[in-house]
PDB file of N, CA and C in Angstrom:
ATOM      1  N   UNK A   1      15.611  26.115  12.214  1.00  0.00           N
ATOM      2  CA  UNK A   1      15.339  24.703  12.309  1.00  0.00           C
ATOM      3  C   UNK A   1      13.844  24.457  12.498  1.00  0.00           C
ATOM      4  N   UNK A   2      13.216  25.089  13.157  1.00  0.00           N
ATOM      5  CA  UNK A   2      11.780  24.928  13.560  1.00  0.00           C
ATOM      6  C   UNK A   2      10.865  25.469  11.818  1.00  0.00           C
ATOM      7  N   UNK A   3      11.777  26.566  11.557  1.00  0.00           N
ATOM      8  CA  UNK A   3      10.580  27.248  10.106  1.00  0.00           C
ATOM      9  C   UNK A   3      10.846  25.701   9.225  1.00  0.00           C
ATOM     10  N   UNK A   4      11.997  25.085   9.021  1.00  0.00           N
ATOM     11  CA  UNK A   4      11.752  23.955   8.353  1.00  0.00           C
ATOM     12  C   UNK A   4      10.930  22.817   8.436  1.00  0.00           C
ATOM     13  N   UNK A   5      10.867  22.720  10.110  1.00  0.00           N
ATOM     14  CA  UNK A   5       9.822  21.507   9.881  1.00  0.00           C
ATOM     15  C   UNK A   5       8.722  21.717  10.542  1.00  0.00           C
ATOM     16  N   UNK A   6       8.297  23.239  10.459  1.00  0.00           N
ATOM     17  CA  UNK A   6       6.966  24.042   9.781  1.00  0.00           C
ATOM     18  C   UNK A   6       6.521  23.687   8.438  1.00  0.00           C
ATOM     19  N   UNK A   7       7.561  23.875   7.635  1.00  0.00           N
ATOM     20  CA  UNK A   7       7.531  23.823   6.377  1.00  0.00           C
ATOM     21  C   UNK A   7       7.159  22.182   5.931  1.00  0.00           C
ATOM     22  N   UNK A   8       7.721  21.311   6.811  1.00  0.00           N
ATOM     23  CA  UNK A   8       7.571  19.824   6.260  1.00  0.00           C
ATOM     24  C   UNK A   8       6.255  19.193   6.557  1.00  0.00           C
ATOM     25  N   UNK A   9       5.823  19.618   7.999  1.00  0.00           N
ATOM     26  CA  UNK A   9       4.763  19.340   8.283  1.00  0.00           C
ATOM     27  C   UNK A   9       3.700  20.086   7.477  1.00  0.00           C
ATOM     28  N   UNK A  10       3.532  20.952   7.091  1.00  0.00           N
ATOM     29  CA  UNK A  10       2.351  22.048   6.391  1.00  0.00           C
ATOM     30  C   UNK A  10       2.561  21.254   5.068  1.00  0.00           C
ATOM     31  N   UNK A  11       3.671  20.370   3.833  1.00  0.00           N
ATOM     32  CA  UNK A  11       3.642  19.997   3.156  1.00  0.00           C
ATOM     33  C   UNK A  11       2.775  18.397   3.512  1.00  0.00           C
ATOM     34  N   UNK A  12       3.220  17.828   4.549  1.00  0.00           N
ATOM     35  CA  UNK A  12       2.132  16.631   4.357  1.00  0.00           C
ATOM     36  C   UNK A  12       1.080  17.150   4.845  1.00  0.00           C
ATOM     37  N   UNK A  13       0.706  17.686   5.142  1.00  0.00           N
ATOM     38  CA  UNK A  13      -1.133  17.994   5.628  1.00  0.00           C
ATOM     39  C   UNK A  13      -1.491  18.788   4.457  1.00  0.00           C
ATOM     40  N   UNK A  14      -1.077  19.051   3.615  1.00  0.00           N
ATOM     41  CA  UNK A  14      -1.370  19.846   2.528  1.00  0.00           C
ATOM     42  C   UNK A  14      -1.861  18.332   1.249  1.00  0.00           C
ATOM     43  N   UNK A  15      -0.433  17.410   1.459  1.00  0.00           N
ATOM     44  CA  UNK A  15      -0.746  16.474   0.469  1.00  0.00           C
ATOM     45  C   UNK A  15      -1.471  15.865   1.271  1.00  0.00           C
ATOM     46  N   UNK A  16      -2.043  15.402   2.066  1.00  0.00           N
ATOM     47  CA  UNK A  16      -3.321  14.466   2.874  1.00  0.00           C
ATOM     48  C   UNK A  16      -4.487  14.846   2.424  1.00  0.00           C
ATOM     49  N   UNK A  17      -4.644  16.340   2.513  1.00  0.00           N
ATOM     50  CA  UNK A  17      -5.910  17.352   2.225  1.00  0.00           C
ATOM     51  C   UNK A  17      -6.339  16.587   0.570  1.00  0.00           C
ATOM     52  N   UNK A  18      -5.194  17.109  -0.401  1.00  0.00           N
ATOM     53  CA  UNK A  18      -5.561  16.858  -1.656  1.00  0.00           C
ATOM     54  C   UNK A  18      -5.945  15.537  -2.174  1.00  0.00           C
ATOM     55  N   UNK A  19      -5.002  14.299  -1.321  1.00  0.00           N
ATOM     56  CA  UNK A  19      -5.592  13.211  -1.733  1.00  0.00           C
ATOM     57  C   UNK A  19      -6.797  12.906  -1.049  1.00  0.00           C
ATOM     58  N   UNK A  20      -7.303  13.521   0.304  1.00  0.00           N
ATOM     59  CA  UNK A  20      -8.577  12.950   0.676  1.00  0.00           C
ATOM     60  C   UNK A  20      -9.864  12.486   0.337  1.00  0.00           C
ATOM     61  N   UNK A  21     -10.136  13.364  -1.316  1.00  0.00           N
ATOM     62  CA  UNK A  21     -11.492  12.872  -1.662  1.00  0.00           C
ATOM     63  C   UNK A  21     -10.933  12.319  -3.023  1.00  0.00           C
ATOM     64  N   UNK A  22     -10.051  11.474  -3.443  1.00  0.00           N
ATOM     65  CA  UNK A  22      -9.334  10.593  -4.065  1.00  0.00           C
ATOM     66  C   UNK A  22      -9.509   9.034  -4.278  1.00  0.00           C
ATOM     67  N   UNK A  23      -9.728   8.651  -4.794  1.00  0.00           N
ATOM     68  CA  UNK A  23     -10.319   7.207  -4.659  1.00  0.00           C
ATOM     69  C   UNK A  23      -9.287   6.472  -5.930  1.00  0.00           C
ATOM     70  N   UNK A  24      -8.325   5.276  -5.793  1.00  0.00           N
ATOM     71  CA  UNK A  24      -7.707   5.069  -6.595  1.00  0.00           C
ATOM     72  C   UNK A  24      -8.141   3.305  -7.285  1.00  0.00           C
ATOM     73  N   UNK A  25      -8.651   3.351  -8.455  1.00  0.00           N
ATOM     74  CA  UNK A  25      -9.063   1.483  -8.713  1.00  0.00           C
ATOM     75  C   UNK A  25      -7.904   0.905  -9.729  1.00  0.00           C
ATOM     76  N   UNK A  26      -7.871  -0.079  -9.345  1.00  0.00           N
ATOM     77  CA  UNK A  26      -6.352  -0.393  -9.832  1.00  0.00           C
ATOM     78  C   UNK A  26      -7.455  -2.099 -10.334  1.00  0.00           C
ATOM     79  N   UNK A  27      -7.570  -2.024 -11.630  1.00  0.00           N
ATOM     80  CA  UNK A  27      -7.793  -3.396 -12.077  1.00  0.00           C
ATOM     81  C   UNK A  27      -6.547  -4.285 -13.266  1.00  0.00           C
ATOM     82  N   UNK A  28      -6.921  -5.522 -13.171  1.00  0.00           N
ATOM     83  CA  UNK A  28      -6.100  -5.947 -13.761  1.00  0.00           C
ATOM     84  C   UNK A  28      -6.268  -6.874 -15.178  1.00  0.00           C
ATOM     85  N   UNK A  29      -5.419  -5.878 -16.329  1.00  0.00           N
ATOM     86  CA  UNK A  29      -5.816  -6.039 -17.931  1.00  0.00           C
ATOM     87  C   UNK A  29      -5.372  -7.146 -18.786  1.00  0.00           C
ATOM     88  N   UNK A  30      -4.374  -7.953 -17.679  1.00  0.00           N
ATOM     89  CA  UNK A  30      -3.640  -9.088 -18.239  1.00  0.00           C
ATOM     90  C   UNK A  30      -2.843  -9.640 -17.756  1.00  0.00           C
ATOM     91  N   UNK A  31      -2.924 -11.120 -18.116  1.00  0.00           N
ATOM     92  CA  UNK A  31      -2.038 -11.581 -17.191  1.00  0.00           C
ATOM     93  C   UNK A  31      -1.102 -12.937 -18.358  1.00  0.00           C
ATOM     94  N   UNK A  32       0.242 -12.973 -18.060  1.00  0.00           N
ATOM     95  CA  UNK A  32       0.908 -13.678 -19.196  1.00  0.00           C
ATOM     96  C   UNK A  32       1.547 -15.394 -18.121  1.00  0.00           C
ATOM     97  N   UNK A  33       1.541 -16.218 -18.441  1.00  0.00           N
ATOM     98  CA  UNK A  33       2.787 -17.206 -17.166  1.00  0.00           C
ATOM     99  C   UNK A  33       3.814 -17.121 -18.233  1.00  0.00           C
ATOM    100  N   UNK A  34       4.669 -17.122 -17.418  1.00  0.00           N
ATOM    101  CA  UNK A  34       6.582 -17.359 -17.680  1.00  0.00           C
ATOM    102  C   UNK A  34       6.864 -18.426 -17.282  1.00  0.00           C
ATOM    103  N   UNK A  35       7.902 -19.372 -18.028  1.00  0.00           N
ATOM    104  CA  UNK A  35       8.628 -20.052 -17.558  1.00  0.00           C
ATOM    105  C   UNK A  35      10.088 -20.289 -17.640  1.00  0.00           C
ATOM    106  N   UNK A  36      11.123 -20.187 -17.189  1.00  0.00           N
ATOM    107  CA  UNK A  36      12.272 -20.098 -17.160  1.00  0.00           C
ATOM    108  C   UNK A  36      12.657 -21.537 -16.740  1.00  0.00           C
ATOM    109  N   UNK A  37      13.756 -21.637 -17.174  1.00  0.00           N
ATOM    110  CA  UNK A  37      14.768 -22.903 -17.181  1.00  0.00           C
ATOM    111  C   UNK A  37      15.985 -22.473 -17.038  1.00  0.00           C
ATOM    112  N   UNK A  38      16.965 -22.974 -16.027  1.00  0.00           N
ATOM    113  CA  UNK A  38      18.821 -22.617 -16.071  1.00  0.00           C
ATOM    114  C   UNK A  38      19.237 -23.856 -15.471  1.00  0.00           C
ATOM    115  N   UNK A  39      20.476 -24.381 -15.853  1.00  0.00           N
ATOM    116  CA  UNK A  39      21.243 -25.710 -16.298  1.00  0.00           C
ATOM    117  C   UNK A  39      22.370 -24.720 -14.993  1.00  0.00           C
ATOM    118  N   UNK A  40      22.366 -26.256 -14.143  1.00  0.00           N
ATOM    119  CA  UNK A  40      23.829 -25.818 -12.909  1.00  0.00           C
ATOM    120  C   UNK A  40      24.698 -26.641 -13.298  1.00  0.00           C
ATOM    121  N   UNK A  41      26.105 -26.474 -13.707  1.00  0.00           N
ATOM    122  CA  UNK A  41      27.141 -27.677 -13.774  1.00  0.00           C
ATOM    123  C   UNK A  41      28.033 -27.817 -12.764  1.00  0.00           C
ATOM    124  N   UNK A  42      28.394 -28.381 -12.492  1.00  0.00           N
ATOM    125  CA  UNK A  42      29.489 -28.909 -11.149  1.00  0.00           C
ATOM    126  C   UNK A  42      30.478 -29.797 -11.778  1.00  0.00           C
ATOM    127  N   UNK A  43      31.922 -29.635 -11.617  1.00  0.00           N
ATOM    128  CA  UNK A  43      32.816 -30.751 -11.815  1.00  0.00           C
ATOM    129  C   UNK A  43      33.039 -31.711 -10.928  1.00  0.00           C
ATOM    130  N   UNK A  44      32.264 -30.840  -9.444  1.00  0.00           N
ATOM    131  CA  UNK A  44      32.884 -32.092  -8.118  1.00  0.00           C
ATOM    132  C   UNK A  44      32.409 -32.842  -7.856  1.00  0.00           C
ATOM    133  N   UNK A  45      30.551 -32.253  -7.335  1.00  0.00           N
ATOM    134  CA  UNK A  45      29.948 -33.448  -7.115  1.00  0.00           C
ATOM    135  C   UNK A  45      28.029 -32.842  -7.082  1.00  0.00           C
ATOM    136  N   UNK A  46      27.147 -34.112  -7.289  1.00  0.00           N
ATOM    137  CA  UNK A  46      25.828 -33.542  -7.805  1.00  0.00           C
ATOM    138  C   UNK A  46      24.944 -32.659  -6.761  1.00  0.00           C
ATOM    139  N   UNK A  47      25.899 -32.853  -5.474  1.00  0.00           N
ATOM    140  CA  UNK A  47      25.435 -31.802  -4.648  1.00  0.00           C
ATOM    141  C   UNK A  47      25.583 -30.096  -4.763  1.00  0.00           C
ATOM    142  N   UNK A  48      26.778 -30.087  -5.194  1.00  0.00           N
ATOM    143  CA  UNK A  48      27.089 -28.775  -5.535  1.00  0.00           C
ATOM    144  C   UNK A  48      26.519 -28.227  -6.356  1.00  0.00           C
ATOM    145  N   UNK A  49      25.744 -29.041  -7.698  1.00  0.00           N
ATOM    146  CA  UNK A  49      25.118 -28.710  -9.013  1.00  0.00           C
ATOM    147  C   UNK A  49      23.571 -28.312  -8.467  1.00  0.00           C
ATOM    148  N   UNK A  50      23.112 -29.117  -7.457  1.00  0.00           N
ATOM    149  CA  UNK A  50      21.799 -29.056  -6.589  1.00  0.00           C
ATOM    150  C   UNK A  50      21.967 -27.435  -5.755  1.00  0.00           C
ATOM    151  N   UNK A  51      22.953 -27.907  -5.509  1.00  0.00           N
ATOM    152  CA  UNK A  51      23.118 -26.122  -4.256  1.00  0.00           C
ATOM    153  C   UNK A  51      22.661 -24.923  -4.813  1.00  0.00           C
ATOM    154  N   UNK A  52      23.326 -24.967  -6.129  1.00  0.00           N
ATOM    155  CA  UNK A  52      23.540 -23.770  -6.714  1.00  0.00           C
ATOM    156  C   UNK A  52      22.220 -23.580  -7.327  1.00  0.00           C
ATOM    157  N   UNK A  53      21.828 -24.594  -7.382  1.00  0.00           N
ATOM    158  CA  UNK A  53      20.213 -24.539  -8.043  1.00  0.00           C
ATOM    159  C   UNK A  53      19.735 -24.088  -6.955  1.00  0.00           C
ATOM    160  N   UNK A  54      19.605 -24.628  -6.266  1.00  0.00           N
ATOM    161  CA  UNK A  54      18.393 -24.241  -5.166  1.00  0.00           C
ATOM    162  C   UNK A  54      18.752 -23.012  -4.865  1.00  0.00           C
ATOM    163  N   UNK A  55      20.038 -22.262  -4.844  1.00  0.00           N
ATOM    164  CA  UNK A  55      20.051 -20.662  -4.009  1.00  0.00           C
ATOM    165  C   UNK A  55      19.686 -19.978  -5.479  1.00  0.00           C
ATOM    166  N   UNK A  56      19.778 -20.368  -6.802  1.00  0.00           N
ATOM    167  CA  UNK A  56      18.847 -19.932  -7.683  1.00  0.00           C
ATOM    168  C   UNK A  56      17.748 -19.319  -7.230  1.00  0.00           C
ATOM    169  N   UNK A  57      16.723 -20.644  -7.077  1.00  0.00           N
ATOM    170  CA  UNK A  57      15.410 -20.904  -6.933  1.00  0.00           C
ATOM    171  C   UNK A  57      15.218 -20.028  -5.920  1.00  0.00           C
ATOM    172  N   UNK A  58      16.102 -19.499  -4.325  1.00  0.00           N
ATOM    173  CA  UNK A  58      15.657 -18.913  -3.593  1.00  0.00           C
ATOM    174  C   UNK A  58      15.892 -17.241  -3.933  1.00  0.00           C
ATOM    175  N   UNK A  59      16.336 -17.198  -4.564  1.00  0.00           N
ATOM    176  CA  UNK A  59      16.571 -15.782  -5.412  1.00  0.00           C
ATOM    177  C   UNK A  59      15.344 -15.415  -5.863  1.00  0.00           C
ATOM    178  N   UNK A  60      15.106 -16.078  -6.757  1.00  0.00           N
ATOM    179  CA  UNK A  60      14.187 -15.598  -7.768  1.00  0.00           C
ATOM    180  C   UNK A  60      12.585 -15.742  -6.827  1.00  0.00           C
ATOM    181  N   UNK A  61      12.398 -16.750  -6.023  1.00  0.00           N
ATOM    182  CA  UNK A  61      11.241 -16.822  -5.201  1.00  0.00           C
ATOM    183  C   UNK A  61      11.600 -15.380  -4.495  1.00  0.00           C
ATOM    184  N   UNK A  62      12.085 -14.751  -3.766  1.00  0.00           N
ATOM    185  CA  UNK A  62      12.511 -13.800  -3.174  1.00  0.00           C
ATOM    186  C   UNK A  62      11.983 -12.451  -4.265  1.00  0.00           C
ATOM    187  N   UNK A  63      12.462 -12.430  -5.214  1.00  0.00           N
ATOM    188  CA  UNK A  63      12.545 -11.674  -6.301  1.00  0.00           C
ATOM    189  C   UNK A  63      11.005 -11.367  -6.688  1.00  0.00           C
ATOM    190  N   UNK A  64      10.187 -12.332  -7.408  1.00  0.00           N
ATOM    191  CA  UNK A  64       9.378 -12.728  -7.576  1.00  0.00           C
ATOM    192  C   UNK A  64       7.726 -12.445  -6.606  1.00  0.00           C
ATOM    193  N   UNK A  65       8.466 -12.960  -5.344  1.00  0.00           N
ATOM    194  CA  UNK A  65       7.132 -13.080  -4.319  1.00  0.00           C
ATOM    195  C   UNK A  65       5.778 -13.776  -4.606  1.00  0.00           C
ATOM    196  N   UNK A  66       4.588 -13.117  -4.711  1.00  0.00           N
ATOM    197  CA  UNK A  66       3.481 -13.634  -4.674  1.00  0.00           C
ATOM    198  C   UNK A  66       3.356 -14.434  -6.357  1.00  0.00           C
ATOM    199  N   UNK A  67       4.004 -13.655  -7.131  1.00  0.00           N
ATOM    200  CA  UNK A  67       4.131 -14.159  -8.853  1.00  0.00           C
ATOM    201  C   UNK A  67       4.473 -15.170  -8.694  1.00  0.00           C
ATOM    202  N   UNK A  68       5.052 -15.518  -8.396  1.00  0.00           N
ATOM    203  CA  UNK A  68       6.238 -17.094  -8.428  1.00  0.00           C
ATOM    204  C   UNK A  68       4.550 -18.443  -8.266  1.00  0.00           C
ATOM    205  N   UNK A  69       4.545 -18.919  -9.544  1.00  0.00           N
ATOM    206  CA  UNK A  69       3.779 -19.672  -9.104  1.00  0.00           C
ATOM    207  C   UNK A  69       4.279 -21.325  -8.640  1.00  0.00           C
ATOM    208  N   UNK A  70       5.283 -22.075  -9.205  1.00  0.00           N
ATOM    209  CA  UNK A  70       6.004 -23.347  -8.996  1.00  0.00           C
ATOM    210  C   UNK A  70       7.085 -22.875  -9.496  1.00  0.00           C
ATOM    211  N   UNK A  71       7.958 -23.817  -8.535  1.00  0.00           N
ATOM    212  CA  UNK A  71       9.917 -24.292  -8.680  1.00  0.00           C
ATOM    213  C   UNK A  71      10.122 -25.537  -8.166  1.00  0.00           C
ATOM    214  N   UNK A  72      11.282 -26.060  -8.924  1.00  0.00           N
ATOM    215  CA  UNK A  72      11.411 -27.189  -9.388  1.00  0.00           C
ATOM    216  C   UNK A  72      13.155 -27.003  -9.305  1.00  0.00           C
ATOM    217  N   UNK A  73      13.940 -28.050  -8.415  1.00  0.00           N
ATOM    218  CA  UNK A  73      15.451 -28.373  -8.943  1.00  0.00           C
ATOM    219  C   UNK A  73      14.991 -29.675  -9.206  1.00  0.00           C
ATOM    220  N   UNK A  74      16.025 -30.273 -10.071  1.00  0.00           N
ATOM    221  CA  UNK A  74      16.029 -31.670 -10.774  1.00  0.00           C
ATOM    222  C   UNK A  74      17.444 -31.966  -9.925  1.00  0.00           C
ATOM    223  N   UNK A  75      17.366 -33.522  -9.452  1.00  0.00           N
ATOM    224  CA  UNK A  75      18.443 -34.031  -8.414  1.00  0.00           C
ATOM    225  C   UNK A  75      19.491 -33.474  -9.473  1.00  0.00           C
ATOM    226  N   UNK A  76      21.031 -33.889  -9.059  1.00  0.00           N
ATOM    227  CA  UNK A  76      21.939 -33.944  -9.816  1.00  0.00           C
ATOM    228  C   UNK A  76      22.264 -35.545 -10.258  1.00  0.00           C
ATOM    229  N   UNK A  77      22.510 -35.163 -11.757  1.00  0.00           N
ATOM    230  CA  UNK A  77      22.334 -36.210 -12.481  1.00  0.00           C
ATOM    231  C   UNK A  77      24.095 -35.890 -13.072  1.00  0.00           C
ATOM    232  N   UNK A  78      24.069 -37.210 -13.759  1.00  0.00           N
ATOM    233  CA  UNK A  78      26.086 -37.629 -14.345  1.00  0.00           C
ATOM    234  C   UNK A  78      25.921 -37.327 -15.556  1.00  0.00           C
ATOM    235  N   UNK A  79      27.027 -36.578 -15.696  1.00  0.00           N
ATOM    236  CA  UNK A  79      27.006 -36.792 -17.350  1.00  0.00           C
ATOM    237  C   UNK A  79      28.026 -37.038 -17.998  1.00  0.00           C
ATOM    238  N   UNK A  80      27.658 -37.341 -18.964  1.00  0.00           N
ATOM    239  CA  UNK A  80      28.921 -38.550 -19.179  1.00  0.00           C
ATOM    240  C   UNK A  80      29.370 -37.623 -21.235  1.00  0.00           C
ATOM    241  N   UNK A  81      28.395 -37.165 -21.220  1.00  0.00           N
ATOM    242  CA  UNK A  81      28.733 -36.282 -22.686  1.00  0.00           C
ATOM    243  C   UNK A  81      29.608 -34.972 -22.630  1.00  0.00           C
ATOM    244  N   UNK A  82      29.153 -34.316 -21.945  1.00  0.00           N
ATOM    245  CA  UNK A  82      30.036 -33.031 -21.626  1.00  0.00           C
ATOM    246  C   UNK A  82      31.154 -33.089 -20.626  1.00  0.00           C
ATOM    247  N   UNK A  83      32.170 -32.896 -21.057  1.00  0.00           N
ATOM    248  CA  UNK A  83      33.240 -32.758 -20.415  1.00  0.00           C
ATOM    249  C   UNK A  83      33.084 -31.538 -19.529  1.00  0.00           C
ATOM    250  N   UNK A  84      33.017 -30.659 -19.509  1.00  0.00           N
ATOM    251  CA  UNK A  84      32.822 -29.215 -18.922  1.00  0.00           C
ATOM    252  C   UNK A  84      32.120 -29.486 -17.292  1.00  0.00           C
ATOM    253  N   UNK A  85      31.159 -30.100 -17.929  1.00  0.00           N
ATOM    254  CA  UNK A  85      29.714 -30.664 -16.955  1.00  0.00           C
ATOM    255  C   UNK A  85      29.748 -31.950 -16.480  1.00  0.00           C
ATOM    256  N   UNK A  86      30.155 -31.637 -15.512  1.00  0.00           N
ATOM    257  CA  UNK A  86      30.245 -33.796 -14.790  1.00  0.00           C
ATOM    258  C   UNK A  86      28.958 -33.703 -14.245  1.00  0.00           C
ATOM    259  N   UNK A  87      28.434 -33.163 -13.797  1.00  0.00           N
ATOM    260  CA  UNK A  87      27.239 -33.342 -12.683  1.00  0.00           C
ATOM    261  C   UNK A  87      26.536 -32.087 -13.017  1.00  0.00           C
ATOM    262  N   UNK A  88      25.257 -32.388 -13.637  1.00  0.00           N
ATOM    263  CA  UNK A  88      24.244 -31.290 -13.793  1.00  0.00           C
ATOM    264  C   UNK A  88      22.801 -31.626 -13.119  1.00  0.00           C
ATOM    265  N   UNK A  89      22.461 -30.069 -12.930  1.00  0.00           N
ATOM    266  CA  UNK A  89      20.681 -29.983 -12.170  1.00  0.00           C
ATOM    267  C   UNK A  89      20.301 -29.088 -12.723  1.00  0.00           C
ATOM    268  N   UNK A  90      18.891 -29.130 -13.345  1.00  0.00           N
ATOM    269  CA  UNK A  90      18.160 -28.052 -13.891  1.00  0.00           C
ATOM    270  C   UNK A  90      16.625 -27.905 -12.708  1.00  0.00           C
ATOM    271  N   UNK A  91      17.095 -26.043 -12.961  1.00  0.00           N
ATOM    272  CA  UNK A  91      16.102 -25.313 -12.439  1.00  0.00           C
ATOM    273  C   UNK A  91      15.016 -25.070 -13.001  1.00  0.00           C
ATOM    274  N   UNK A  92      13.767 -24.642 -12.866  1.00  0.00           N
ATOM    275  CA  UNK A  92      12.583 -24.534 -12.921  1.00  0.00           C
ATOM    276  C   UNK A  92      11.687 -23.783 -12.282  1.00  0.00           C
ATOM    277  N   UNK A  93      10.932 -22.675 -13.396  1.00  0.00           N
ATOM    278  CA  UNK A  93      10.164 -21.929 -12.092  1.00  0.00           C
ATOM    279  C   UNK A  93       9.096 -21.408 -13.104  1.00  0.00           C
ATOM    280  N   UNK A  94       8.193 -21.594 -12.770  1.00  0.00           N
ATOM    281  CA  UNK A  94       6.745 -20.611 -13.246  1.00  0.00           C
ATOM    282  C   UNK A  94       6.219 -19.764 -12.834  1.00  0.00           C
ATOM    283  N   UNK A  95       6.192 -18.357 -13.661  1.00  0.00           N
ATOM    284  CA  UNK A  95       5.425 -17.422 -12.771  1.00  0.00           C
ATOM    285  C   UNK A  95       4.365 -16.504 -13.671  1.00  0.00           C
ATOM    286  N   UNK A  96       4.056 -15.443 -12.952  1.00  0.00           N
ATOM    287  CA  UNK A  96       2.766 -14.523 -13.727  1.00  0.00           C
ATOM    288  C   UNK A  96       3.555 -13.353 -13.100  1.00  0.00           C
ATOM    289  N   UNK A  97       3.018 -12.679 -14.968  1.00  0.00           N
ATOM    290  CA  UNK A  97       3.131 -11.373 -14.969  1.00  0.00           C
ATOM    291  C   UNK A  97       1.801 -10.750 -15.028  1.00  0.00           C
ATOM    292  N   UNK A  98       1.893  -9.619 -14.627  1.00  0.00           N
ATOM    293  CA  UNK A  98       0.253  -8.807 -14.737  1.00  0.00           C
ATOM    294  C   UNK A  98       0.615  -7.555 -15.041  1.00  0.00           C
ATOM    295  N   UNK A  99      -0.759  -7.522 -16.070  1.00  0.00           N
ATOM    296  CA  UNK A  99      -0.402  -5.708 -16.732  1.00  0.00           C
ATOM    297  C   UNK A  99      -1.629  -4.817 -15.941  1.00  0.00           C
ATOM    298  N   UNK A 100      -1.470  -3.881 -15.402  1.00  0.00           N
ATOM    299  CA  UNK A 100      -2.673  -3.128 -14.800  1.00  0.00           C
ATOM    300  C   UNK A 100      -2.683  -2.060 -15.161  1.00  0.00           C
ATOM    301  N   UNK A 101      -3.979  -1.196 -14.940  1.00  0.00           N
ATOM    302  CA  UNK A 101      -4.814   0.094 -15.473  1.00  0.00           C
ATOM    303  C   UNK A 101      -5.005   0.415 -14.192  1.00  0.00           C
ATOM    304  N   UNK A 102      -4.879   1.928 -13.854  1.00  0.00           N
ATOM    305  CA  UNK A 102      -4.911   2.684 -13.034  1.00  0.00           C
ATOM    306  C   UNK A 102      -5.787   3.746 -12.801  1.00  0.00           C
ATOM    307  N   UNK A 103      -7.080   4.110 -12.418  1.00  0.00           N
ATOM    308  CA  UNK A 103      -7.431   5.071 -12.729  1.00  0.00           C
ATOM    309  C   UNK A 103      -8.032   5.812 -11.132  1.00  0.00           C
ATOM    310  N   UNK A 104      -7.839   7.343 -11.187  1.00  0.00           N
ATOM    311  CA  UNK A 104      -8.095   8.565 -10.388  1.00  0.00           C
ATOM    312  C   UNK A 104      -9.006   8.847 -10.082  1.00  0.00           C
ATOM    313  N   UNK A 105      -9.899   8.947  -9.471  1.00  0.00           N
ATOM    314  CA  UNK A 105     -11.032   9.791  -9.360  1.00  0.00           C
ATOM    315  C   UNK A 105     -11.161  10.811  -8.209  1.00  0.00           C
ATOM    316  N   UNK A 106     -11.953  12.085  -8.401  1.00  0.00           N
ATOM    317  CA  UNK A 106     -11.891  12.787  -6.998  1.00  0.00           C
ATOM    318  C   UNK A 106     -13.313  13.067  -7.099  1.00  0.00           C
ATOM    319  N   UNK A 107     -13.175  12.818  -5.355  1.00  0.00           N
ATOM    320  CA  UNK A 107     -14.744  12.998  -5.295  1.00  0.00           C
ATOM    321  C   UNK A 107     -15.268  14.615  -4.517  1.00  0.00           C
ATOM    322  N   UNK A 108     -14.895  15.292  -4.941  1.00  0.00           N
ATOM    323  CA  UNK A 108     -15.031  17.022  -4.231  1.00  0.00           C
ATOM    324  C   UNK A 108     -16.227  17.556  -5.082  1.00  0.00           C
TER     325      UNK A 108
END
């Protein structure tokens, strides 16, 4: 039990050693915005169509994090065309993607 975490410890001081004169620059090569749209329907009532939006919206903010730039539910509104859909709310969210370059250097 002890030769093992001989063994574990001598492996991170080994990888500490190697990354020490390591220097890592991480810039960034691009950046795109997204925007997504999703339609909530409810038969009961425009609250429920709102709910479901909003635990959307808290998903994807969650998901997302610092990217997430705006979100948006739209109240629940009637509808009177779709049978399926009595009460709809549309979601809304803008965000950024970023492409990055990575590069290594050692300084020994």
């Amino acid at each position: 039990m002890k030769k093992r975490g001989l063994i574990v410890l001598g492996g991170f001081c080994m990888t500490a050693a190697a990354w020490a004169g390591t220097n890592v620059k991480t810039e960034t090569v691009e950046e795109q915005e997204k925007s997504e749209v999703k339609v909530f329907c409810s038969k009961a009532s425009e609250k429920e169509a709102v709910a479901a939006c909003q635990k959307w919206l808290d998903a994807q903010s969650k998901t997302l994090g610092q990217r997430l730039l705006t979100s948006y539910c739209s109240e629940g509104e009637l509808q009177s065309s779709n049978t399926g859909c009595l009460y709809k709310a549309t979601g809304e969210l803008k965000y950024v993607l970023k492409k990055f370059r990575t590069e290594t250097e050692r300084n020994n």
